[in-house]
N, C-alpha and C. Protein backbone atom coordinates (compact mmCIF):
# COMPACT_ATOMS: atom_id res chain seq x y z
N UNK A 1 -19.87 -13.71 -19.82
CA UNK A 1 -18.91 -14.34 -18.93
C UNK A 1 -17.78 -13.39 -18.57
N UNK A 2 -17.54 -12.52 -19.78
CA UNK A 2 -16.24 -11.46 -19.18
C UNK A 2 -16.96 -10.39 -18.10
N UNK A 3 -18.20 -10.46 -17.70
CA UNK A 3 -18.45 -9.60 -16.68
C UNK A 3 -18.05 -10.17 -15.21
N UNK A 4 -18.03 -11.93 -15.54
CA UNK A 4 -18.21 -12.28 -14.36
C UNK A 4 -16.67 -12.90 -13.71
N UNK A 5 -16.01 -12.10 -14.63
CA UNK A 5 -13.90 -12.13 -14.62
C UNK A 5 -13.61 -11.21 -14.09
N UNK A 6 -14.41 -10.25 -14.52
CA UNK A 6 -14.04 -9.04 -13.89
C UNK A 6 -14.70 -9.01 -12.61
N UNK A 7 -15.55 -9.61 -12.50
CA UNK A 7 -16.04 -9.29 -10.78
C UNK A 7 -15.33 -10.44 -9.95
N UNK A 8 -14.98 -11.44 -10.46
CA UNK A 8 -13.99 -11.95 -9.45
C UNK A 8 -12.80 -11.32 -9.65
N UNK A 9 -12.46 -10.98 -10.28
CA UNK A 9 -10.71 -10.24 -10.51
C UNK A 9 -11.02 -8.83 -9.27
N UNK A 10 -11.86 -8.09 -9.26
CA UNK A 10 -12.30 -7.33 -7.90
C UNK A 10 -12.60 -8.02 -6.62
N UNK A 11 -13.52 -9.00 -6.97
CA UNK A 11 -13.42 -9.77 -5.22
C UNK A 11 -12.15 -10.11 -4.74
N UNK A 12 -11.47 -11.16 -5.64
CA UNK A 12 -10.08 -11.26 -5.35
C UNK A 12 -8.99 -9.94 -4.83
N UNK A 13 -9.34 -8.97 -5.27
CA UNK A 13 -8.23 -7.67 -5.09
C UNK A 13 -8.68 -7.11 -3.72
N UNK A 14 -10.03 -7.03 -3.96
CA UNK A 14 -10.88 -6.67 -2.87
C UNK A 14 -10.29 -7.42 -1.27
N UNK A 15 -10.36 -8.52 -1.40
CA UNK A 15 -9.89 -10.17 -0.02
C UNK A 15 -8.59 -9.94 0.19
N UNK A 16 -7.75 -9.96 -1.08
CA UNK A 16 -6.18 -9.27 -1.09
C UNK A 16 -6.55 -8.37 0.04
N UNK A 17 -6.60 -7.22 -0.17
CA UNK A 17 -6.60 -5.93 0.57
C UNK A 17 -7.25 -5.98 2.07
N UNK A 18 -7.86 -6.76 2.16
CA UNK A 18 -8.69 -7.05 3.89
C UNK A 18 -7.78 -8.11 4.36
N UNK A 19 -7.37 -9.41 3.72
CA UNK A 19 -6.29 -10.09 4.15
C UNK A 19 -4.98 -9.23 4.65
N UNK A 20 -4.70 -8.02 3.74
CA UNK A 20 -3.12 -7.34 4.24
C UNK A 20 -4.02 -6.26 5.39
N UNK A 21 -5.24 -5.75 5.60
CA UNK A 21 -5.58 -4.74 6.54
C UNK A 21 -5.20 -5.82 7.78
N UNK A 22 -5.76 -7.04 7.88
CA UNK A 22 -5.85 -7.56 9.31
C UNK A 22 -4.13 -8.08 9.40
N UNK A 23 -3.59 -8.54 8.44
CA UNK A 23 -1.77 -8.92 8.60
C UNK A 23 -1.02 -7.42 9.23
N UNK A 24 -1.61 -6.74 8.51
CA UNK A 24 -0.91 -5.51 9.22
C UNK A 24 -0.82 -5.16 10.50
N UNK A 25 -2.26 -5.19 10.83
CA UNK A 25 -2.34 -4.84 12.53
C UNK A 25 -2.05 -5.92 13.47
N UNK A 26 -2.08 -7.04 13.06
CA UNK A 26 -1.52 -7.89 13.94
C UNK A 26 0.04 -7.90 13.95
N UNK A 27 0.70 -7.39 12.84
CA UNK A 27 2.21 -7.71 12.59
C UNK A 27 2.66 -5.95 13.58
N UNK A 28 2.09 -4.66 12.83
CA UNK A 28 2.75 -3.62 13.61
C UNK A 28 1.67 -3.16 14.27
N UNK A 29 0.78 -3.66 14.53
CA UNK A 29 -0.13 -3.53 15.65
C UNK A 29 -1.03 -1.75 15.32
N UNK A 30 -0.68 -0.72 14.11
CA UNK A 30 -1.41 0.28 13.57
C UNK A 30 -1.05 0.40 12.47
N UNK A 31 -2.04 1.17 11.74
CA UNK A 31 -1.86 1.43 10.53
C UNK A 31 -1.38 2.87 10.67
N UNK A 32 -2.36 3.98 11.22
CA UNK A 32 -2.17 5.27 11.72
C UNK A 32 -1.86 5.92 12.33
N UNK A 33 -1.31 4.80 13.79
CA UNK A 33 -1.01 5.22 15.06
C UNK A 33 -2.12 5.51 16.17
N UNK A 34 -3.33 5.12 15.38
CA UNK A 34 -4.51 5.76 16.38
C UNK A 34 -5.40 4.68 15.96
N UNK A 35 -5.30 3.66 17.18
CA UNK A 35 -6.41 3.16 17.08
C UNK A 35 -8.20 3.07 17.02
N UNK A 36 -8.47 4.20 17.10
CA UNK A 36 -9.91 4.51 16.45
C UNK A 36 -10.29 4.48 15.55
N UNK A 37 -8.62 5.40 14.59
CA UNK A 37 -8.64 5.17 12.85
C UNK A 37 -8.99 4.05 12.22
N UNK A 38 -7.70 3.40 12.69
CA UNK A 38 -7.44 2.16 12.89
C UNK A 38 -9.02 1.23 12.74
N UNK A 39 -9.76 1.13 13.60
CA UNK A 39 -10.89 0.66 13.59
C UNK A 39 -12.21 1.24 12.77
N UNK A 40 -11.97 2.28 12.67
CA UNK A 40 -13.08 3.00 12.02
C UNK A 40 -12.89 2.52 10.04
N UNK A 41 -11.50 2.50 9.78
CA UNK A 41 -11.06 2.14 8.84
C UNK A 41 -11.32 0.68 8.50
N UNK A 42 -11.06 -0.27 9.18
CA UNK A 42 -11.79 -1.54 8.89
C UNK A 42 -13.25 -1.91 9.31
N UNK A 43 -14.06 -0.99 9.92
CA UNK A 43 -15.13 -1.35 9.87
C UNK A 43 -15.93 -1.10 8.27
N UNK A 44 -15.64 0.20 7.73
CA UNK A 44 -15.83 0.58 6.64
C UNK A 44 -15.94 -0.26 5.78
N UNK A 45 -14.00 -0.62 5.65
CA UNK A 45 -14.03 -1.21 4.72
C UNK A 45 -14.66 -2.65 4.69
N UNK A 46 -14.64 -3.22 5.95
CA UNK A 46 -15.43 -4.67 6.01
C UNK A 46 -16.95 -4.56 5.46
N UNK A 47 -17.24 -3.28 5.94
CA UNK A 47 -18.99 -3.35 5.17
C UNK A 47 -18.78 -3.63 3.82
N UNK A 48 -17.55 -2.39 2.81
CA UNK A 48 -17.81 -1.95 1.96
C UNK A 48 -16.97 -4.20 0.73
N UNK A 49 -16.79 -4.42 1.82
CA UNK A 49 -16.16 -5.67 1.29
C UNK A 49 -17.48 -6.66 1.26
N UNK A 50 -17.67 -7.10 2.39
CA UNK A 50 -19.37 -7.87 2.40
C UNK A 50 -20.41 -7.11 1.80
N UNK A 51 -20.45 -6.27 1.18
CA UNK A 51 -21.38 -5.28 0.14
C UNK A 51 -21.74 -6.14 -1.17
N UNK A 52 -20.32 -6.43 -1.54
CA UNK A 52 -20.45 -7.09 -2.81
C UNK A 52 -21.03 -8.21 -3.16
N UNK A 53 -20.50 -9.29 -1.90
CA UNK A 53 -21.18 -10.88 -1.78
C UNK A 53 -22.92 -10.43 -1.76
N UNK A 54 -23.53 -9.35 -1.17
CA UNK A 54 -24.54 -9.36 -0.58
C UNK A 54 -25.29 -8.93 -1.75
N UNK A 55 -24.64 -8.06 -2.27
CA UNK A 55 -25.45 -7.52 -3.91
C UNK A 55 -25.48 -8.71 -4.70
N UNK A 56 -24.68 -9.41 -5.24
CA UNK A 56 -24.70 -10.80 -5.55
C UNK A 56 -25.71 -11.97 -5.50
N UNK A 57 -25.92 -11.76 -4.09
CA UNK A 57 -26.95 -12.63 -4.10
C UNK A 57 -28.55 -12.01 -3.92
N UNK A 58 -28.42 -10.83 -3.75
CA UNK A 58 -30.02 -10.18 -4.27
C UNK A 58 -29.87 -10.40 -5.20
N UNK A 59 -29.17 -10.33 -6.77
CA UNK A 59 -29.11 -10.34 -7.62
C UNK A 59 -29.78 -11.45 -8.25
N UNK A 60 -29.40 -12.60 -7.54
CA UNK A 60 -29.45 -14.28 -8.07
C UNK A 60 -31.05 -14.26 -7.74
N UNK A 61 -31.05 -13.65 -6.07
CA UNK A 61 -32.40 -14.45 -5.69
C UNK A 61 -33.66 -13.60 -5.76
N UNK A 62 -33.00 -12.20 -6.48
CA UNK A 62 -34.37 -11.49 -6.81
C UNK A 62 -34.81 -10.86 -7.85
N UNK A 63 -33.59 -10.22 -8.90
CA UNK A 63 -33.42 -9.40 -10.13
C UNK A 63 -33.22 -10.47 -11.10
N UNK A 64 -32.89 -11.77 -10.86
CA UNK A 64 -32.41 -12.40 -11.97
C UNK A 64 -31.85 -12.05 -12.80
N UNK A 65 -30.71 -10.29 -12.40
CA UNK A 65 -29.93 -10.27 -13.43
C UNK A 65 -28.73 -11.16 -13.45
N UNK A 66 -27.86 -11.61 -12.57
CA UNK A 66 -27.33 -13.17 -12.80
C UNK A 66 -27.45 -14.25 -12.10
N UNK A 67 -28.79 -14.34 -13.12
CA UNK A 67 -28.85 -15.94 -12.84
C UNK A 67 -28.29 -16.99 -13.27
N UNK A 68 -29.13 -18.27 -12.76
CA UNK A 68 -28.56 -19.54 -13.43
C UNK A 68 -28.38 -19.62 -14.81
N UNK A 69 -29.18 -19.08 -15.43
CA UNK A 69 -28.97 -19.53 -17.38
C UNK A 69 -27.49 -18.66 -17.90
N UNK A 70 -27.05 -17.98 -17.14
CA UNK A 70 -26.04 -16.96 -17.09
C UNK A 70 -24.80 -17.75 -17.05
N UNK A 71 -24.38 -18.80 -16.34
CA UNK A 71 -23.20 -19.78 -16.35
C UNK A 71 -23.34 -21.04 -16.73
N UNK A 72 -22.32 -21.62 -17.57
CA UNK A 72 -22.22 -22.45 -18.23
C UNK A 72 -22.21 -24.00 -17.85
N UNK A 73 -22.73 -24.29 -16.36
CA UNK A 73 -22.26 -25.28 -15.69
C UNK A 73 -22.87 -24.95 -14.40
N UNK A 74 -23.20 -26.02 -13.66
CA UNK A 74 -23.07 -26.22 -12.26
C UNK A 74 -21.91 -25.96 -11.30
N UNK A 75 -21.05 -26.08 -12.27
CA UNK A 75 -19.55 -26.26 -11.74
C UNK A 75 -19.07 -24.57 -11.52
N UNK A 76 -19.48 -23.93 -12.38
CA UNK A 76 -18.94 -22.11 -12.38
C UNK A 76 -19.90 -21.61 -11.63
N UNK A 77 -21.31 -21.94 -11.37
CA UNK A 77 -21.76 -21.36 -10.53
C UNK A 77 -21.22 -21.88 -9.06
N UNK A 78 -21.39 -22.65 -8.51
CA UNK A 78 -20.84 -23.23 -7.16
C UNK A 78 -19.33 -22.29 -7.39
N UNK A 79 -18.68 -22.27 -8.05
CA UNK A 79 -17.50 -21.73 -7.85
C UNK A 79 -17.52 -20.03 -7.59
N UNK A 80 -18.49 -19.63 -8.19
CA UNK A 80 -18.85 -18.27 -7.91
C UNK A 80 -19.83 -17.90 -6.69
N UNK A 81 -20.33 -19.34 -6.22
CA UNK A 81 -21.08 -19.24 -4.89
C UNK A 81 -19.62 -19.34 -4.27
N UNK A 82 -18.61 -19.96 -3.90
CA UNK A 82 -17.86 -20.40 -3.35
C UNK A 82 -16.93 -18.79 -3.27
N UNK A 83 -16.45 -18.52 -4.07
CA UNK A 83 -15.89 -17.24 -4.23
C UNK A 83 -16.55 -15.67 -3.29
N UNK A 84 -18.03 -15.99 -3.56
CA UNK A 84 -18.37 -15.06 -2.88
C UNK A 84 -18.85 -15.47 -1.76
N UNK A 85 -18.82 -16.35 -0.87
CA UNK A 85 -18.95 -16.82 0.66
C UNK A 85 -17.43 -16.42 1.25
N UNK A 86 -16.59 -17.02 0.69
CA UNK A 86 -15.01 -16.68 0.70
C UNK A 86 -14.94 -14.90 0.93
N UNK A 87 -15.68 -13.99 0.01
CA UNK A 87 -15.21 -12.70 0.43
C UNK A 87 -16.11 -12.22 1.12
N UNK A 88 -16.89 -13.18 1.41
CA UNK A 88 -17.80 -12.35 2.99
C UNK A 88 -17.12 -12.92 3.89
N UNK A 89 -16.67 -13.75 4.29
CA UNK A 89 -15.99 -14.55 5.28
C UNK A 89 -15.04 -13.63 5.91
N UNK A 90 -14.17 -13.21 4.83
CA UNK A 90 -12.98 -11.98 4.80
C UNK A 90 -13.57 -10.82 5.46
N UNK A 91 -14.75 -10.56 4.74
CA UNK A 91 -15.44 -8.86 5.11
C UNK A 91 -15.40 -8.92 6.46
N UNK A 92 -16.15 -10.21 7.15
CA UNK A 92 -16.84 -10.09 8.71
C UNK A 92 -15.26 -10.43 9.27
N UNK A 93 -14.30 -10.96 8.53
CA UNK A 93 -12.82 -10.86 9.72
C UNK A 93 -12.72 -9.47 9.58
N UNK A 94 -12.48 -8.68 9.04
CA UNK A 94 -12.32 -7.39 8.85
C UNK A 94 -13.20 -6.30 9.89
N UNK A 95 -14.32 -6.61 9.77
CA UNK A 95 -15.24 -5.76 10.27
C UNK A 95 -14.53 -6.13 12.07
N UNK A 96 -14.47 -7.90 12.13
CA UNK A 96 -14.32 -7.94 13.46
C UNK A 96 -12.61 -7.51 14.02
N UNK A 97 -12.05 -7.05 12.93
CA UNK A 97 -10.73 -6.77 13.91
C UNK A 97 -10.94 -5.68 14.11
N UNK A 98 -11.26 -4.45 13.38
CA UNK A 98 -11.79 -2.92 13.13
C UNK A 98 -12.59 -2.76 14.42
N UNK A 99 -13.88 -3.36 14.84
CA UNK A 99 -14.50 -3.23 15.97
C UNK A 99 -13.62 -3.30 17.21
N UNK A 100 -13.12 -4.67 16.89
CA UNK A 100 -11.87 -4.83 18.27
C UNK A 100 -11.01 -3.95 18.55
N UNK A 101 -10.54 -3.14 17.33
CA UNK A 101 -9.71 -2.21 17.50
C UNK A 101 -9.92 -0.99 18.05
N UNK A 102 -11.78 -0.92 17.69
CA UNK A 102 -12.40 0.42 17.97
C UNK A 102 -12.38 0.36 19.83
N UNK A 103 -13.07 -0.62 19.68
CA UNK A 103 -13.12 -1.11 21.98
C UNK A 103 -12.32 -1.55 22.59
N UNK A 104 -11.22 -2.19 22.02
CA UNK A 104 -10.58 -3.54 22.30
C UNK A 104 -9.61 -2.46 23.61
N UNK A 105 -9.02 -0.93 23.14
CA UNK A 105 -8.13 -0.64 24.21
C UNK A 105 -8.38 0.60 24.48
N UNK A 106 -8.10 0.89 25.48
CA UNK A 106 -8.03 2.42 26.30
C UNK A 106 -7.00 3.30 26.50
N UNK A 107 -6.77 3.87 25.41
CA UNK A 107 -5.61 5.24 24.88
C UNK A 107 -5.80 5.97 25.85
């Protein structure tokens, strides 16, 4: 179970950090001053954020290294399904402001 604290204590830090990438650019509109960066930088990181949810669930639905007999409840798994839908949700806002940022204007 302490493996699976520590991987939400990273998803969580992980959502943190894509939540403040997209607050940022909407509040001062760059991070770098160059919007390509700018975009190239959240596309990255949006992959490298929806990476995790996605390993996750190969995991469940093909390695059975955590599976069901792995949590103690119905209740911690749904919550760890829930957790990791939540940081893909985040990834693909991410990916989609990064793209927008990449096309969205003409420097």
């Amino acid at each position: 179970m302490d493996q699976h604290r520590r991987k939400i204590k990273i998803l969580c830090a992980l959502s943190l950090i894509g939540i403040a990438y997209c607050i940022l650019l909407n509040s001062q509109y760059t991070l770098t001053g160059k919007d390509t960066l700018d975009g190239v930088i959240g596309v990255v990181f949006g992959l490298y954020l929806s990476s995790h949810p996605a390993a996750s669930l190969i995991d469940l639905l093909f390695f059975k290294r955590a599976g069901w007999n792995h949590y103690s409840s119905n209740r911690s798994m749904g919550l760890w399904l829930v957790i990791n839908l939540l940081v893909l949700i985040i990834g693909w806002l991410v990916i989609f402001v990064g793209t927008t940022r990449l096309i969205g204007r003409a420097d």
